[in-house]
Protein backbone atom coordinates (compact mmCIF):
# COMPACT_ATOMS: atom_id res chain seq x y z
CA UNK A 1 35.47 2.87 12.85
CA UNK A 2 33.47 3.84 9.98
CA UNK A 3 36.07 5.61 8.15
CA UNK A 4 37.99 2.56 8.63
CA UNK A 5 35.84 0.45 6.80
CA UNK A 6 35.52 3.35 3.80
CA UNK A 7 38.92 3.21 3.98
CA UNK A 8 39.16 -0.76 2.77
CA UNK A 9 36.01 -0.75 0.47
CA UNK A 10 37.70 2.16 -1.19
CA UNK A 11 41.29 0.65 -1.47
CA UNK A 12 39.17 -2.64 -2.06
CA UNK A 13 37.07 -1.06 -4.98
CA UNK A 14 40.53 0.54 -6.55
CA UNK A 15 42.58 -2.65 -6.32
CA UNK A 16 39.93 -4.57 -8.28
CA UNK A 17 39.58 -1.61 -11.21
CA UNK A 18 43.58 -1.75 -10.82
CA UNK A 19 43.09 -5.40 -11.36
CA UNK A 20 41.20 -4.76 -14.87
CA UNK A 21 42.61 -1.99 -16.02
CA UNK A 22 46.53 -3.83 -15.84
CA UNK A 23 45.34 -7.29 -17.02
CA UNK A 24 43.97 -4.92 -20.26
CA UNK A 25 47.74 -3.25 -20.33
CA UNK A 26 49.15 -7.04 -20.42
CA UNK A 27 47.74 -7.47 -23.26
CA UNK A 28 49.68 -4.21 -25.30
CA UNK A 29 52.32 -6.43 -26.94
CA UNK A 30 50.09 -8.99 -28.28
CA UNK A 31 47.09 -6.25 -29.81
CA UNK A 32 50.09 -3.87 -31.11
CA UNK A 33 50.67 -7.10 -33.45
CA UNK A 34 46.72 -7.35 -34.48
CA UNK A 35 44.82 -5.24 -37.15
CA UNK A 36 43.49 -3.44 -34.48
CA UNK A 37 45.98 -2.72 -32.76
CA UNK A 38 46.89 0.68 -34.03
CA UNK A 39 43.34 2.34 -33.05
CA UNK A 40 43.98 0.99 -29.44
CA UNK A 41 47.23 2.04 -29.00
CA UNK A 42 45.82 5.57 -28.32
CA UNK A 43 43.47 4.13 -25.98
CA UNK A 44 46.06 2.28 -24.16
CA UNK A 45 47.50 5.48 -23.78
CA UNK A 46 44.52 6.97 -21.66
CA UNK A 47 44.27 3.95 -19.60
CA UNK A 48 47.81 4.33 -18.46
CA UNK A 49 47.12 8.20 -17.52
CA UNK A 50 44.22 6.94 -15.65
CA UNK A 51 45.83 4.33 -13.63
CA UNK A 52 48.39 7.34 -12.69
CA UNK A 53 45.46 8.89 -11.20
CA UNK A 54 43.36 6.38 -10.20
CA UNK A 55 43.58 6.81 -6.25
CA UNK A 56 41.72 9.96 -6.35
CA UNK A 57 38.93 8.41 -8.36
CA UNK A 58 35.53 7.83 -6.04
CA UNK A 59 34.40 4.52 -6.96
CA UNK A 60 31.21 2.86 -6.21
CA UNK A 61 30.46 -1.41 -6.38
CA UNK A 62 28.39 -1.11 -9.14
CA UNK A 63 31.04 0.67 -11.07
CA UNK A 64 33.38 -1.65 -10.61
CA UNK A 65 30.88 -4.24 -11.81
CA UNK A 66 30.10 -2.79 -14.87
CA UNK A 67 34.08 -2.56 -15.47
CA UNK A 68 34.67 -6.26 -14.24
CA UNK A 69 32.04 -7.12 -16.52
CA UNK A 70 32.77 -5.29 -19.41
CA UNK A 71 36.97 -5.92 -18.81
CA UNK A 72 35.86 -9.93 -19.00
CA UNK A 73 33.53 -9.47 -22.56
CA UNK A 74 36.82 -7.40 -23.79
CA UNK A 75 38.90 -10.65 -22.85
CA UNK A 76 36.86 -12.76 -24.27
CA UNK A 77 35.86 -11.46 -27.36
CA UNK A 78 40.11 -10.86 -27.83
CA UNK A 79 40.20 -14.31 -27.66
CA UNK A 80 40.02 -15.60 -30.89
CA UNK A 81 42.47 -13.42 -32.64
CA UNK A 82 45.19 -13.17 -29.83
CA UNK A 83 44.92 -17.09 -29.66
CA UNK A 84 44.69 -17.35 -33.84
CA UNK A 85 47.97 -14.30 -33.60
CA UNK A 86 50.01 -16.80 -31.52
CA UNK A 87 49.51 -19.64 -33.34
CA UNK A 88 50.68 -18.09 -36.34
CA UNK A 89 53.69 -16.79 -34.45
CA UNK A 90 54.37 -19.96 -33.36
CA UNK A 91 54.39 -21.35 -36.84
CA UNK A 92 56.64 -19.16 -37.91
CA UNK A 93 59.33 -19.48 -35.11
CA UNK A 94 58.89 -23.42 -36.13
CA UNK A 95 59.65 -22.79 -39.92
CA UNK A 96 62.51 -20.33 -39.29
């Protein structure tokens, strides 16, 4: 029974990091088009090694946490110039 319930806090604990790490990869197309976007590339990279491996990653709660956390300040503070990169975009197609 107890490796049972390892078993779903560990497939529990993966499928929310999963969670972070793909709504991050969502967001390739749109930070490829920022200023930034070249210096992340490489890190966008890594992340999609990682997921490739994730399942034999040991994960604790407060891990995931501090990822959840930090994966929602990254959102946020993207924001701004995703929304401000759309707009523009949108603009454009209207002009055209």
């Amino acid at each position: 029974m107890a490796g049972d319930a390892f078993m779903q806090d560990h497939e529990g604990l993966h499928s929310r990091l999963k969670n972070c790490l793909q709504t991050i990869l969502e967001l390739e197309p749109d930070l490829e088009r920022l200023e930034l976007g070249g210096e992340l590339m490489q890190e966008f990279t890594v992340l999609k090694s990682f997921m490739e491996r994730l399942d034999a990653v040991l994960l604790d709660e407060d891990d995931v946490r501090r990822i959840e956390r930090a994966t929602a300040n990254f959102l946020e503070e993207l924001k701004g110039p995703v929304s401000a990169m759309r707009r523009r975009g949108e603009q454009r197609r209207l002009l055209q």
